[in-house]
N, C-alpha and C. Protein backbone atom coordinates (compact mmCIF):
# COMPACT_ATOMS: atom_id res chain seq x y z
N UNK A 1 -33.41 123.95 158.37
CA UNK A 1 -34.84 124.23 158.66
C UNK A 1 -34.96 124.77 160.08
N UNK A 2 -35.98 125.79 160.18
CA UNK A 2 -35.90 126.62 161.72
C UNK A 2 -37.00 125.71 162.38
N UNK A 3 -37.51 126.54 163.40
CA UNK A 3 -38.44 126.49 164.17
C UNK A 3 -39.85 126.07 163.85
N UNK A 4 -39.33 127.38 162.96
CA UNK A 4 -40.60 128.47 162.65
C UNK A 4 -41.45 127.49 161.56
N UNK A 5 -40.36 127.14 160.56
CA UNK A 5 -40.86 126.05 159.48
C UNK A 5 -41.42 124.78 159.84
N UNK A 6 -40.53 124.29 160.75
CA UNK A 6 -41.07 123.12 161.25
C UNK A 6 -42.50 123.25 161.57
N UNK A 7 -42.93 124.48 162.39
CA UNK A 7 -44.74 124.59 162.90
C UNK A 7 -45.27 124.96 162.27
N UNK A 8 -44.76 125.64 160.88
CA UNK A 8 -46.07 125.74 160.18
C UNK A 8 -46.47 124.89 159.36
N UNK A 9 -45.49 124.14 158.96
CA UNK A 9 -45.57 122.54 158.58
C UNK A 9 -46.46 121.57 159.32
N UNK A 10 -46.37 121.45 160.70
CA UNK A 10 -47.22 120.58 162.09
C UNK A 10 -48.86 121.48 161.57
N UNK A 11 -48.62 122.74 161.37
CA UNK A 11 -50.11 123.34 162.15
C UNK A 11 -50.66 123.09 160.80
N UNK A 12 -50.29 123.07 159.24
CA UNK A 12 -51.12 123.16 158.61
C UNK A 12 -51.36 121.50 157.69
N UNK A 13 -50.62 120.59 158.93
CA UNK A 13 -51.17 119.23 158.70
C UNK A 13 -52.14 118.62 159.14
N UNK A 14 -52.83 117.58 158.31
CA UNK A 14 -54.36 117.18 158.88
C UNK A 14 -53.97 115.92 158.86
N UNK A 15 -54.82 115.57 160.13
CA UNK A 15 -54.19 113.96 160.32
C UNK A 15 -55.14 112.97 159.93
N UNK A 16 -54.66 111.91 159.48
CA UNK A 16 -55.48 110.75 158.72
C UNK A 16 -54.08 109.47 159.20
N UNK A 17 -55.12 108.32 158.65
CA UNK A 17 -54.52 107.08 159.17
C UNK A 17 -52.91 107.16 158.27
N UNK A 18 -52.29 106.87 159.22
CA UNK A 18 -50.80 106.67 158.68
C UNK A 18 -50.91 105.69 157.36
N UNK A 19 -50.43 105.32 156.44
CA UNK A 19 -49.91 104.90 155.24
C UNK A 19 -51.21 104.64 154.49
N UNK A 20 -52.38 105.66 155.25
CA UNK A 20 -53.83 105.02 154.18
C UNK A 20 -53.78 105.69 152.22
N UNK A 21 -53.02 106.27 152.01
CA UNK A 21 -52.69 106.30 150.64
C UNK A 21 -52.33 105.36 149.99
N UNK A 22 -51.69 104.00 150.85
CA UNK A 22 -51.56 103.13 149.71
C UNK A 22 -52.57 102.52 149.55
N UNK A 23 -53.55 102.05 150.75
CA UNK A 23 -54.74 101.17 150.94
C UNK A 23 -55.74 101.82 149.52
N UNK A 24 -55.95 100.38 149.13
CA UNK A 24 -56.94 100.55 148.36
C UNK A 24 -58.91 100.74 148.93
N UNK A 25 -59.38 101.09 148.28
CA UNK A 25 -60.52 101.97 148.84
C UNK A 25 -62.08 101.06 148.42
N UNK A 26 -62.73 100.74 148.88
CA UNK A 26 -63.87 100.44 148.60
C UNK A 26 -65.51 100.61 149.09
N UNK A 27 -66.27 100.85 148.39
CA UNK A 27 -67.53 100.88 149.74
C UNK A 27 -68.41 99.76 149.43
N UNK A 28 -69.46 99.44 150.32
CA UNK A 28 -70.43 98.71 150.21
C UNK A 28 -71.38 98.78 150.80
N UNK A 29 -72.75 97.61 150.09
CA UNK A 29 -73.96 98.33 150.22
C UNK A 29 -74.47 97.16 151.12
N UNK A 30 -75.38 97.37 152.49
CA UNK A 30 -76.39 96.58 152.78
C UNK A 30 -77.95 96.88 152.67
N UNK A 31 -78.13 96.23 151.71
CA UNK A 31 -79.54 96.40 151.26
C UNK A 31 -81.15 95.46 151.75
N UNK A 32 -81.49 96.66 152.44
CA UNK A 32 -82.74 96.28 153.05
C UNK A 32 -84.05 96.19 152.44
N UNK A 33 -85.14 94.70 152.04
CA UNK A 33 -86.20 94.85 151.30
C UNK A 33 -87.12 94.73 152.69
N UNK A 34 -88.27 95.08 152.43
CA UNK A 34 -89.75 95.10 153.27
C UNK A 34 -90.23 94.02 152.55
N UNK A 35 -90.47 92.95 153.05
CA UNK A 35 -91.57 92.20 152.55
C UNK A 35 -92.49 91.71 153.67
N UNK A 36 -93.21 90.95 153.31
CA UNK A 36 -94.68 90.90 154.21
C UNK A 36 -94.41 90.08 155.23
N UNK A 37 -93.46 89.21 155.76
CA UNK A 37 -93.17 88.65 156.68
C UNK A 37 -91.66 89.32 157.92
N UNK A 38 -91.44 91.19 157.13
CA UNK A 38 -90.59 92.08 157.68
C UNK A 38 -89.39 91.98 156.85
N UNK A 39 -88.48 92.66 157.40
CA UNK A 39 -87.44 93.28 156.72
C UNK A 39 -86.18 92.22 156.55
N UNK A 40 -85.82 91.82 155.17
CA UNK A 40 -85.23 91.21 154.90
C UNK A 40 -83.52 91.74 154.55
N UNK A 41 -82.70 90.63 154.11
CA UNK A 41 -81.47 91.86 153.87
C UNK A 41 -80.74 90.73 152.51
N UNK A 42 -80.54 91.64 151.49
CA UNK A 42 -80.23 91.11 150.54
C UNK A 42 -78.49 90.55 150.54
N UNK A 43 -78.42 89.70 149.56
CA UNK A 43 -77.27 88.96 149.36
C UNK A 43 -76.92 88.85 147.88
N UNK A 44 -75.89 88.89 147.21
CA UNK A 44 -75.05 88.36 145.57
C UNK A 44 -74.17 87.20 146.22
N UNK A 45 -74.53 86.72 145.13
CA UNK A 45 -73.62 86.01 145.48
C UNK A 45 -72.47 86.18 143.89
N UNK A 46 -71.30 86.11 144.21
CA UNK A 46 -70.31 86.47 142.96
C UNK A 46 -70.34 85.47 141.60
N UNK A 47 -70.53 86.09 141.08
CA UNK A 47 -70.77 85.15 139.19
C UNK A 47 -69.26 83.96 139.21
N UNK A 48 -69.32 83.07 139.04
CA UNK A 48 -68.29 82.24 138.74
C UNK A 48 -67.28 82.17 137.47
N UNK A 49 -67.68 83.93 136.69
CA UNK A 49 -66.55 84.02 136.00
C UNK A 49 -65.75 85.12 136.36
N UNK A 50 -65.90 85.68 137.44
CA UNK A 50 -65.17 87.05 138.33
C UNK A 50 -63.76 85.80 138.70
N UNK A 51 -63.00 86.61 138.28
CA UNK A 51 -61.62 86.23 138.95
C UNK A 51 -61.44 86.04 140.42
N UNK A 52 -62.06 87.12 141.15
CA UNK A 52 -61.58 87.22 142.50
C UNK A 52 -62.40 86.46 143.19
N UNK A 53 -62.72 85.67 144.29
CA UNK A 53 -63.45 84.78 145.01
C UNK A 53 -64.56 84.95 144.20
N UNK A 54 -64.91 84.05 143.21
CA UNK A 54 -66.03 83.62 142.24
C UNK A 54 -66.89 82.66 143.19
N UNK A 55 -68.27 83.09 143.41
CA UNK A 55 -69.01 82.11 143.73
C UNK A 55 -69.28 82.03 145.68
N UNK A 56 -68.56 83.13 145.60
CA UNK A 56 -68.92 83.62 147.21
C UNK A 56 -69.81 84.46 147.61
N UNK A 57 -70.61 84.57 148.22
CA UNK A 57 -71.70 85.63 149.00
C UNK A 57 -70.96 86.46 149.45
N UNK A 58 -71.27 88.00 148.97
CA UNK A 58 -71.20 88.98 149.38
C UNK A 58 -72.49 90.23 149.24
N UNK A 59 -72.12 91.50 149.68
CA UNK A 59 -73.19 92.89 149.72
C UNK A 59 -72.65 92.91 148.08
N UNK A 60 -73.22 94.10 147.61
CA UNK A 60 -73.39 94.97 146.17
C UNK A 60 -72.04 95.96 146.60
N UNK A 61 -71.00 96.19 145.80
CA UNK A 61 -70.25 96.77 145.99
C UNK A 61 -68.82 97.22 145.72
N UNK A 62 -68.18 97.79 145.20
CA UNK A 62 -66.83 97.59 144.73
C UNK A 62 -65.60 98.81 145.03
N UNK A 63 -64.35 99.04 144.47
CA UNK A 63 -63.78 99.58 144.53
C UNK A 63 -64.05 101.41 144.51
N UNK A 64 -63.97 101.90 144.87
CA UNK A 64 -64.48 103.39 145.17
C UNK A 64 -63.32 104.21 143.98
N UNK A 65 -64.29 105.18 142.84
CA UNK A 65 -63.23 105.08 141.78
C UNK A 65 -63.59 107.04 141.82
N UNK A 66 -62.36 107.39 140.77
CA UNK A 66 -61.93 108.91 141.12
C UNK A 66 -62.99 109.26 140.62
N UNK A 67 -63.99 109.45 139.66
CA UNK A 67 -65.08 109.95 140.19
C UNK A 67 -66.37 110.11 140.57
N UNK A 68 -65.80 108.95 141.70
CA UNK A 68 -67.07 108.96 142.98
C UNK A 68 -66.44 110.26 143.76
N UNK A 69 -67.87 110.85 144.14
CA UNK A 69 -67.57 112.33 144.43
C UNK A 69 -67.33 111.75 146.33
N UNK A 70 -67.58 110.76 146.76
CA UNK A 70 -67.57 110.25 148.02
C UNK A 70 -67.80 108.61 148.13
N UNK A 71 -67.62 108.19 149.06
CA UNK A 71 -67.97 106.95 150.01
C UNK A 71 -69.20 106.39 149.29
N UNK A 72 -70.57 107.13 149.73
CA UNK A 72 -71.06 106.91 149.63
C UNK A 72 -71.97 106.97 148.26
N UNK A 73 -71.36 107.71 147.46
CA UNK A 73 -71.88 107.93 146.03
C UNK A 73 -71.06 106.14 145.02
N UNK A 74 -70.13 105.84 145.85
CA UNK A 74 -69.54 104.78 145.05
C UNK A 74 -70.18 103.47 145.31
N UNK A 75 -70.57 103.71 146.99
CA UNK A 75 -71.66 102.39 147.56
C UNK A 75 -73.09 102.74 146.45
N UNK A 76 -73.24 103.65 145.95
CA UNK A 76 -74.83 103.50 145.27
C UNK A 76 -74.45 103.72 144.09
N UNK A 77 -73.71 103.90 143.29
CA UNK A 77 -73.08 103.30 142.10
C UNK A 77 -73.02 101.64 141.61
N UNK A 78 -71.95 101.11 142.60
CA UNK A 78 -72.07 99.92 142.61
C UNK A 78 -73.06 99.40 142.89
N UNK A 79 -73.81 99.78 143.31
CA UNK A 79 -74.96 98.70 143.66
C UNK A 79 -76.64 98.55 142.76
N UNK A 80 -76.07 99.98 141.96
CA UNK A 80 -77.11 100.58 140.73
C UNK A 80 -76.52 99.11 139.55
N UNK A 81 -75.06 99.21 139.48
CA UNK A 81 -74.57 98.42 138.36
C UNK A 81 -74.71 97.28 138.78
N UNK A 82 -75.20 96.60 139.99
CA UNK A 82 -74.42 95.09 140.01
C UNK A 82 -75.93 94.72 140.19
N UNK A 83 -77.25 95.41 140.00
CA UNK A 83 -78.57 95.01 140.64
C UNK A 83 -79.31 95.83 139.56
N UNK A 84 -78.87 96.18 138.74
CA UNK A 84 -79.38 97.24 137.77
C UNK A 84 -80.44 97.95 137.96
N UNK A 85 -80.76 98.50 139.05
CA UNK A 85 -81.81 99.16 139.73
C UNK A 85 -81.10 100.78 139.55
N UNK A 86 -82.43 101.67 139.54
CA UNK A 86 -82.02 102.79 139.24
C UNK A 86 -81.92 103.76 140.60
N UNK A 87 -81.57 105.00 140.64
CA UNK A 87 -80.83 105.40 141.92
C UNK A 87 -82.49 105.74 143.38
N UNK A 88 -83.57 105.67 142.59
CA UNK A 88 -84.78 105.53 143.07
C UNK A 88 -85.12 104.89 144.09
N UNK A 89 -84.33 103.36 143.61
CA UNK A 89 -84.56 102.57 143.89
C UNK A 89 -84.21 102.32 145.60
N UNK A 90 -83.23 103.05 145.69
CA UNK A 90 -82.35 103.53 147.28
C UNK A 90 -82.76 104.61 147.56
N UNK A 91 -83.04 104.22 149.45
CA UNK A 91 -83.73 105.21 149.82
C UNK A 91 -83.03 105.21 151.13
N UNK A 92 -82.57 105.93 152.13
CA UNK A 92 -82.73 106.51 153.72
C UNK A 92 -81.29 105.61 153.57
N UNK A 93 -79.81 106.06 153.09
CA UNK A 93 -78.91 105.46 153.21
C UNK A 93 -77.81 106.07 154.17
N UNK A 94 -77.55 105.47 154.86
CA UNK A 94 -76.99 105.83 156.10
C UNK A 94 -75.59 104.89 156.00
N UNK A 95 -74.29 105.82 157.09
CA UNK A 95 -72.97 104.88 156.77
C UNK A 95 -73.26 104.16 158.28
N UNK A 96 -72.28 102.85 157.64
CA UNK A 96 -72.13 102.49 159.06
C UNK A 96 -70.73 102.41 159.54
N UNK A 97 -69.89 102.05 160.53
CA UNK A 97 -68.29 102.26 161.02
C UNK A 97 -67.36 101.36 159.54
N UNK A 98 -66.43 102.42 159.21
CA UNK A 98 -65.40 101.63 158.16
C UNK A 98 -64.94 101.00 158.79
N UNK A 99 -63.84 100.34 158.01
CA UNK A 99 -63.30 98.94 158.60
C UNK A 99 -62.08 98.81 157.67
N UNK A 100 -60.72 98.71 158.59
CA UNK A 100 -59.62 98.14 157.90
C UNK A 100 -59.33 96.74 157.92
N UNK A 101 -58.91 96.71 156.64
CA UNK A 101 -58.72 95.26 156.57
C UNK A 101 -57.13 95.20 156.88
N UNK A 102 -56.16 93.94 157.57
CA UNK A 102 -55.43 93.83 157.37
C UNK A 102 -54.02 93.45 156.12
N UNK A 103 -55.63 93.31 155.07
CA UNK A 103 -54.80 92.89 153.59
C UNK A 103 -54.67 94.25 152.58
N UNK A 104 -54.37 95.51 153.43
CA UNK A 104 -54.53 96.85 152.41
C UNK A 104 -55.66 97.26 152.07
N UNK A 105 -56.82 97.04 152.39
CA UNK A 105 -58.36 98.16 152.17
C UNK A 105 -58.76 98.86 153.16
N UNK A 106 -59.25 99.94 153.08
CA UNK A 106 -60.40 100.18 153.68
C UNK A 106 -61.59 100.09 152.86
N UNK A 107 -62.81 99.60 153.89
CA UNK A 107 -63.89 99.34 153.40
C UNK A 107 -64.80 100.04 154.28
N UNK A 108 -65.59 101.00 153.52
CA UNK A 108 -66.50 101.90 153.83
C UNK A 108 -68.16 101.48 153.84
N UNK A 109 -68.85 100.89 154.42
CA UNK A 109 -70.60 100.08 154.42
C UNK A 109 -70.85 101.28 154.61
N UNK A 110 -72.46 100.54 153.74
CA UNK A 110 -73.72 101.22 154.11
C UNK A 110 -74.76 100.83 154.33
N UNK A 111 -75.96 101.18 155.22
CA UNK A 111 -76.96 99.99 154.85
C UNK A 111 -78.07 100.95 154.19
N UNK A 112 -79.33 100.55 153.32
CA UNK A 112 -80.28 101.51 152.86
C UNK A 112 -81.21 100.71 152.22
N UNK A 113 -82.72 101.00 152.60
CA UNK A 113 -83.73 100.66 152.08
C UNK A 113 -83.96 100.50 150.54
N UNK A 114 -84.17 99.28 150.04
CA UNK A 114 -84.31 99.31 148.28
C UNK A 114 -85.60 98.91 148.07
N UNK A 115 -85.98 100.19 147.45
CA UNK A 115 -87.89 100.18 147.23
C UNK A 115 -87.89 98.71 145.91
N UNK A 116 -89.46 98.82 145.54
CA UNK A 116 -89.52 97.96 144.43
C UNK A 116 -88.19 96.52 144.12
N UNK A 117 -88.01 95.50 145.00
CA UNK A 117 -87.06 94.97 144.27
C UNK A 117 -87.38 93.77 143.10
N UNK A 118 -88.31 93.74 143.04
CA UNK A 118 -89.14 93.48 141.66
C UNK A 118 -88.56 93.78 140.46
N UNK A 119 -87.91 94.80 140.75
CA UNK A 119 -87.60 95.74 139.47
C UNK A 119 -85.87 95.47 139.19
N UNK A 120 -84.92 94.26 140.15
CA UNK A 120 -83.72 93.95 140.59
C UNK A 120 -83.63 93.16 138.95
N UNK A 121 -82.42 93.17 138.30
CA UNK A 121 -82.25 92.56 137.16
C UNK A 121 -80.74 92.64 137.26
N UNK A 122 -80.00 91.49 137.95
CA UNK A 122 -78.35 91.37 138.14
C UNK A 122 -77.84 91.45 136.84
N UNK A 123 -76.75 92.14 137.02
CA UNK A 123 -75.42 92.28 136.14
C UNK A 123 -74.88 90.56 136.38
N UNK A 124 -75.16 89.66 134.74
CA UNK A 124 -74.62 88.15 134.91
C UNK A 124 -73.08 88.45 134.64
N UNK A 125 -72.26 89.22 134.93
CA UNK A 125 -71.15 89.14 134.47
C UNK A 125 -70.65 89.52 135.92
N UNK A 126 -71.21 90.16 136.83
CA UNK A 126 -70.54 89.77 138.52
C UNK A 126 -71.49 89.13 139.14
N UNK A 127 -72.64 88.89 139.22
CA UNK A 127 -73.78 88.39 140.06
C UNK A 127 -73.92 87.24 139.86
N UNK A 128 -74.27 85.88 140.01
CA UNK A 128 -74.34 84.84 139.70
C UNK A 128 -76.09 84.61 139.94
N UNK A 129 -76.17 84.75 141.71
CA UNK A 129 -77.77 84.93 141.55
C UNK A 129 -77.63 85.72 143.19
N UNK A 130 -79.31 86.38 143.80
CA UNK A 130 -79.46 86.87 144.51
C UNK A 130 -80.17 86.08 145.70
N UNK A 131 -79.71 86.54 146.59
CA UNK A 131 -81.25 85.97 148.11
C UNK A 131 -81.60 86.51 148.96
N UNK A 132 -82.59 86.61 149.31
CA UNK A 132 -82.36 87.56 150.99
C UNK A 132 -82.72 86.75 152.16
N UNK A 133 -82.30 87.23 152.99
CA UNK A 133 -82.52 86.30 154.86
C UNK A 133 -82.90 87.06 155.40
N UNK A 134 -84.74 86.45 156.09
CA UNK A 134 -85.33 87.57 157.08
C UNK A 134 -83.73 88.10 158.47
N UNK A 135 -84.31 89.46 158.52
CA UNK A 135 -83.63 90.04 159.42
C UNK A 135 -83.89 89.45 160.62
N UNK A 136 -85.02 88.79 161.13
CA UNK A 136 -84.99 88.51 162.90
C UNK A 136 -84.02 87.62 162.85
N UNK A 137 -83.42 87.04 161.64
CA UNK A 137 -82.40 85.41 161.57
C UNK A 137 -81.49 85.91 162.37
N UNK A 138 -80.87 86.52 161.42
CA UNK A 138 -79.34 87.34 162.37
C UNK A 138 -79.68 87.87 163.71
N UNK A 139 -80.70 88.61 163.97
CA UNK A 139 -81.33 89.06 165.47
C UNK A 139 -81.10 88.17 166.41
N UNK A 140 -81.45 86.80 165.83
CA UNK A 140 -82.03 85.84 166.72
C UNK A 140 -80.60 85.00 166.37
N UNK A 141 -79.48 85.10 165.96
CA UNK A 141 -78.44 83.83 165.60
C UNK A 141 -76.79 84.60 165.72
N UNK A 142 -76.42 84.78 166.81
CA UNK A 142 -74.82 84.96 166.83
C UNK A 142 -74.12 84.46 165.92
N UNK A 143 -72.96 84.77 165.19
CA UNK A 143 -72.15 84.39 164.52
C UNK A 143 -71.40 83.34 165.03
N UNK A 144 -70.81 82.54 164.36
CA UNK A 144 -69.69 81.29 164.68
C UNK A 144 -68.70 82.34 164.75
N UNK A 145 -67.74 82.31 165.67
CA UNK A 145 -66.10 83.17 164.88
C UNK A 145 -64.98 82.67 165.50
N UNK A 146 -64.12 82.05 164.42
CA UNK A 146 -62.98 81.26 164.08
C UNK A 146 -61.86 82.06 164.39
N UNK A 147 -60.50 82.10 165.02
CA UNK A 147 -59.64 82.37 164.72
C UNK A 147 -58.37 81.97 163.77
N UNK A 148 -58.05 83.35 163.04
CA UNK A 148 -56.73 82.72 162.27
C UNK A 148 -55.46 83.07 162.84
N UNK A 149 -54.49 82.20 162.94
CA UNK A 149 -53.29 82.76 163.41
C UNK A 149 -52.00 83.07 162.47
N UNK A 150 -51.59 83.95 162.30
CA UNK A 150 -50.62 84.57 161.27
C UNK A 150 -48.96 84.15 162.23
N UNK A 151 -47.96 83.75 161.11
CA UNK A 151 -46.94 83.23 161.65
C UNK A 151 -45.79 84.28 160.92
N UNK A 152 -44.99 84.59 161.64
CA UNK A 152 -44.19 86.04 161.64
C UNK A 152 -43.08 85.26 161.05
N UNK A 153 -42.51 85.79 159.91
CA UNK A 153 -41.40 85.17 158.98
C UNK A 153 -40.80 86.53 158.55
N UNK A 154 -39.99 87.09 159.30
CA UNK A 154 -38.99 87.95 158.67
C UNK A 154 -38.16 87.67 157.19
N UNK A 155 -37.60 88.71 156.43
CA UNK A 155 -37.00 87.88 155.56
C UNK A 155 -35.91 87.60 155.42
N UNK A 156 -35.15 87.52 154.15
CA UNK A 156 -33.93 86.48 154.99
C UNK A 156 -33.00 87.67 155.38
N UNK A 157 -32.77 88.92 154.78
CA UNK A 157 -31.81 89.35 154.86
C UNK A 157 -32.40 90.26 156.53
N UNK A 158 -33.28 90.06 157.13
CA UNK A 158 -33.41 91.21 158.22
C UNK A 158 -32.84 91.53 159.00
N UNK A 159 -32.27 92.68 159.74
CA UNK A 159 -31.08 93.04 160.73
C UNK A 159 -31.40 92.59 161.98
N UNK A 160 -31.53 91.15 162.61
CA UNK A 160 -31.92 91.22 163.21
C UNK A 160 -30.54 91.78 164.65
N UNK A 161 -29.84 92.03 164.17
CA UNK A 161 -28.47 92.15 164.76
C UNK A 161 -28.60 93.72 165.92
N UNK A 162 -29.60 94.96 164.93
CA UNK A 162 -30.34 95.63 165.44
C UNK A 162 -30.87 95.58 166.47
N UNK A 163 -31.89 94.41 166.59
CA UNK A 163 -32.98 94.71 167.91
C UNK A 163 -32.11 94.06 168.75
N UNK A 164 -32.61 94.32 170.09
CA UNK A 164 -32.76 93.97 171.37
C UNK A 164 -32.98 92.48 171.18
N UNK A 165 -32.56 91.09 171.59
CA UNK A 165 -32.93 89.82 171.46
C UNK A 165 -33.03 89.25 170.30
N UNK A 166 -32.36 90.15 169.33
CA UNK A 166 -32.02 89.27 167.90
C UNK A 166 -32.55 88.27 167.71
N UNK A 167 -32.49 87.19 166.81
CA UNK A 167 -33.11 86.32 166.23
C UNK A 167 -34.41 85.67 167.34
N UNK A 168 -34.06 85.79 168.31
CA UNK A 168 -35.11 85.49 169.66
C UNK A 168 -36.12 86.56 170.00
N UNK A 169 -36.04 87.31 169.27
CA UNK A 169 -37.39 88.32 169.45
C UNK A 169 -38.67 88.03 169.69
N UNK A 170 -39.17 88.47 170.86
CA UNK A 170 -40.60 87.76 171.22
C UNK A 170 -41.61 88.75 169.95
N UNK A 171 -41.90 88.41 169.04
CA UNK A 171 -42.85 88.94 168.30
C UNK A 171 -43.85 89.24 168.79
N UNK A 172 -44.72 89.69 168.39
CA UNK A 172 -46.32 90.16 169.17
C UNK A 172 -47.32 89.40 168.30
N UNK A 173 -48.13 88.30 168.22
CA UNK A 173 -48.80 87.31 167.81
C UNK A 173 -49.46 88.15 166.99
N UNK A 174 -50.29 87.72 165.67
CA UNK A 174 -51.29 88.36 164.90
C UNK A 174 -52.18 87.42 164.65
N UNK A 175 -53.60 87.88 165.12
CA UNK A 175 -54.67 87.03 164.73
C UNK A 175 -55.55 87.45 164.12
N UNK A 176 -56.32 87.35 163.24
CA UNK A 176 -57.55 87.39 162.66
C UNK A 176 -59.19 86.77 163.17
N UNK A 177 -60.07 87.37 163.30
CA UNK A 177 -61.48 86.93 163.90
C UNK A 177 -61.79 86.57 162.44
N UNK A 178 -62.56 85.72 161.94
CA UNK A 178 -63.15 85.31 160.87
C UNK A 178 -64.54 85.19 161.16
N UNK A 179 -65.91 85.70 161.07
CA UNK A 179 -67.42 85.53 161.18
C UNK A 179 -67.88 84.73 160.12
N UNK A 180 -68.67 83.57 160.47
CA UNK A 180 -69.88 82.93 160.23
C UNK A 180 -70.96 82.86 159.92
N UNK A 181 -71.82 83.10 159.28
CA UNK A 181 -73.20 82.91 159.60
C UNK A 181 -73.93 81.68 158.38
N UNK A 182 -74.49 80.79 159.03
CA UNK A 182 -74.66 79.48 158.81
C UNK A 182 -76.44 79.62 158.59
N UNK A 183 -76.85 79.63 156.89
CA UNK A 183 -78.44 80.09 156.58
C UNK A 183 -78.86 79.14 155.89
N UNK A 184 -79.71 78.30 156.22
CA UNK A 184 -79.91 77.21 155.47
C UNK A 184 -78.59 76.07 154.53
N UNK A 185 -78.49 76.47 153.59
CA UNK A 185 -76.99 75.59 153.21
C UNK A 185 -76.51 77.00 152.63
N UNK A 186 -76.09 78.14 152.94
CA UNK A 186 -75.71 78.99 152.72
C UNK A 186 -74.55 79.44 154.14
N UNK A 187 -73.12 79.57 153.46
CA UNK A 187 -72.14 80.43 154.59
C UNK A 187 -71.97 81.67 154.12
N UNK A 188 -72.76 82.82 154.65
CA UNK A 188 -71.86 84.04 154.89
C UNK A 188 -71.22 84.00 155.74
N UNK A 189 -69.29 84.51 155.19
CA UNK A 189 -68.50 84.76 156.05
C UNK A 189 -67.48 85.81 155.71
N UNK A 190 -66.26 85.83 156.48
CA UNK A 190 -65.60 86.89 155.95
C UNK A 190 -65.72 88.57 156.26
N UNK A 191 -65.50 89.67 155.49
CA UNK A 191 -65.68 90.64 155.44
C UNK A 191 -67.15 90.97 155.59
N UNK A 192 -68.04 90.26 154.80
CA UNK A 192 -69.53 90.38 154.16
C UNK A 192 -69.98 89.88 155.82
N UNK A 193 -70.18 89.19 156.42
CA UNK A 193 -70.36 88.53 157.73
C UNK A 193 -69.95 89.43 158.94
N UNK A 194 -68.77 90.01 158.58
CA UNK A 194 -67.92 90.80 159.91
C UNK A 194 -68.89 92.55 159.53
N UNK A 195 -69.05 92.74 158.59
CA UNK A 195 -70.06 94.34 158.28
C UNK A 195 -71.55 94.16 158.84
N UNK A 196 -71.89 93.07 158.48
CA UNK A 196 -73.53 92.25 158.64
C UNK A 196 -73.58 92.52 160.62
N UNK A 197 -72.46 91.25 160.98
CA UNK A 197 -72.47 91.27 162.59
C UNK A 197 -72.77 92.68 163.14
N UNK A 198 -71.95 94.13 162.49
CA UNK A 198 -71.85 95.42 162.66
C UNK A 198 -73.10 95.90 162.67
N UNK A 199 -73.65 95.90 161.55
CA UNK A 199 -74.59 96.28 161.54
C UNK A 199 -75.93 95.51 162.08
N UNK A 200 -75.86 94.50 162.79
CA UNK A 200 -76.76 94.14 163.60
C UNK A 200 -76.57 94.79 165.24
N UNK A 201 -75.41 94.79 165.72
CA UNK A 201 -75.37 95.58 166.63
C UNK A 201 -75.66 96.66 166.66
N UNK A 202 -75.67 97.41 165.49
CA UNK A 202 -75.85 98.78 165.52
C UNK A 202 -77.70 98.80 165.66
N UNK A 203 -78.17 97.52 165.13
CA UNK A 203 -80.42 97.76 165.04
C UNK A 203 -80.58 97.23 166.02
N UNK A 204 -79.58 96.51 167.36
CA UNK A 204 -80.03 95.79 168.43
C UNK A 204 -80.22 96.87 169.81
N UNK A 205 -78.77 98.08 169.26
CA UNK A 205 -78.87 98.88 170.26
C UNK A 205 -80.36 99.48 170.75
């Protein structure tokens, strides 16, 4: 291989996050109602026959599938199916910063006004039931946030014979922030908590 190949190879590459092809893809929705005491922000909580964390509070939202024409067409998809509201129903939807997870996703939010929610009739086969929490709550209430600490276990066969300080390798610590938010006898936390915190900074600016 020349030069020549090598740069036109460099020049006609576009750069994106290193190994994000394997990461699995998802978006989600934060959904804003108006009611008469101001702007509230909706919650699902997960049906207790969903396999995956059954029975946890989260946004409207799921895996981003081939054809969602974008991000954001998959955040108002999911959130048409899991609230059975029609696409009307969302209005002034705006993204807010993605977010990698360290367990293989990216997760793409959104937040957007949902007219009429009167008209909300959950999917009982992911939804269990719905709530919303006035917005000044979060305004007015910092998150709790926990750290997790991850413990570095090479496996058995690793070279450590390779590095510099072999088996004594000062590793580089890995931690996790975990968010809170503590609503009557209700915990949002997690992912759903760490997008929420986001997007409160983003209506405080």
């Amino acid at each position: 291989m020349n030069f020549e190949s090598v740069q036109s190879k460099l020049k006609n590459h576009t750069p994106s996050i290193l190994g994000s092809e394997k990461f699995s893809r998802y978006a989600v929705m934060v959904p804003l109602i108006e009611k008469e005491d101001g702007i509230h922000v909706l919650f699902e909580v997960r049906s207790l026959q969903l396999r995956r964390q059954p029975g946890e509070i989260c946004f409207p939202g799921g895996r981003i599938d081939p054809q969602d024409l974008d991000e954001k067409s998959a955040a108002i998809r999911e959130t048409m199916e899991e609230l059975g509201i029609n696409r009307e129903n969302l209005t002034e939807v705006y993204p807010l910063d993605f977010m990698i997870s360290p367990f293989g996703m990216m997760i793409y939010p959104f937040a957007a006004m949902m007219k009429n929610p009167e008209e909300i009739q959950p999917n009982p086969a992911e939804v269990g039931e719905i709530f919303t929490v006035p917005l000044t709550y979060f305004m007015e209430n910092n998150p709790d946030i926990y750290n997790i600490h991850f413990k570095v276990e090479p496996e058995e066969n690793f070279p450590f014979d390779l590095i510099v300080g072999g088996e004594n390798y000062n590793w580089r610590t890995r931690a996790l922030d975990e968010y809170f938010y503590l609503y009557e006898e209700k915990a949002i936390w997690g992912l759903t908590a760490k997008i929420l915190s986001h997007f409160i900074e983003i209506v405080k600016q």
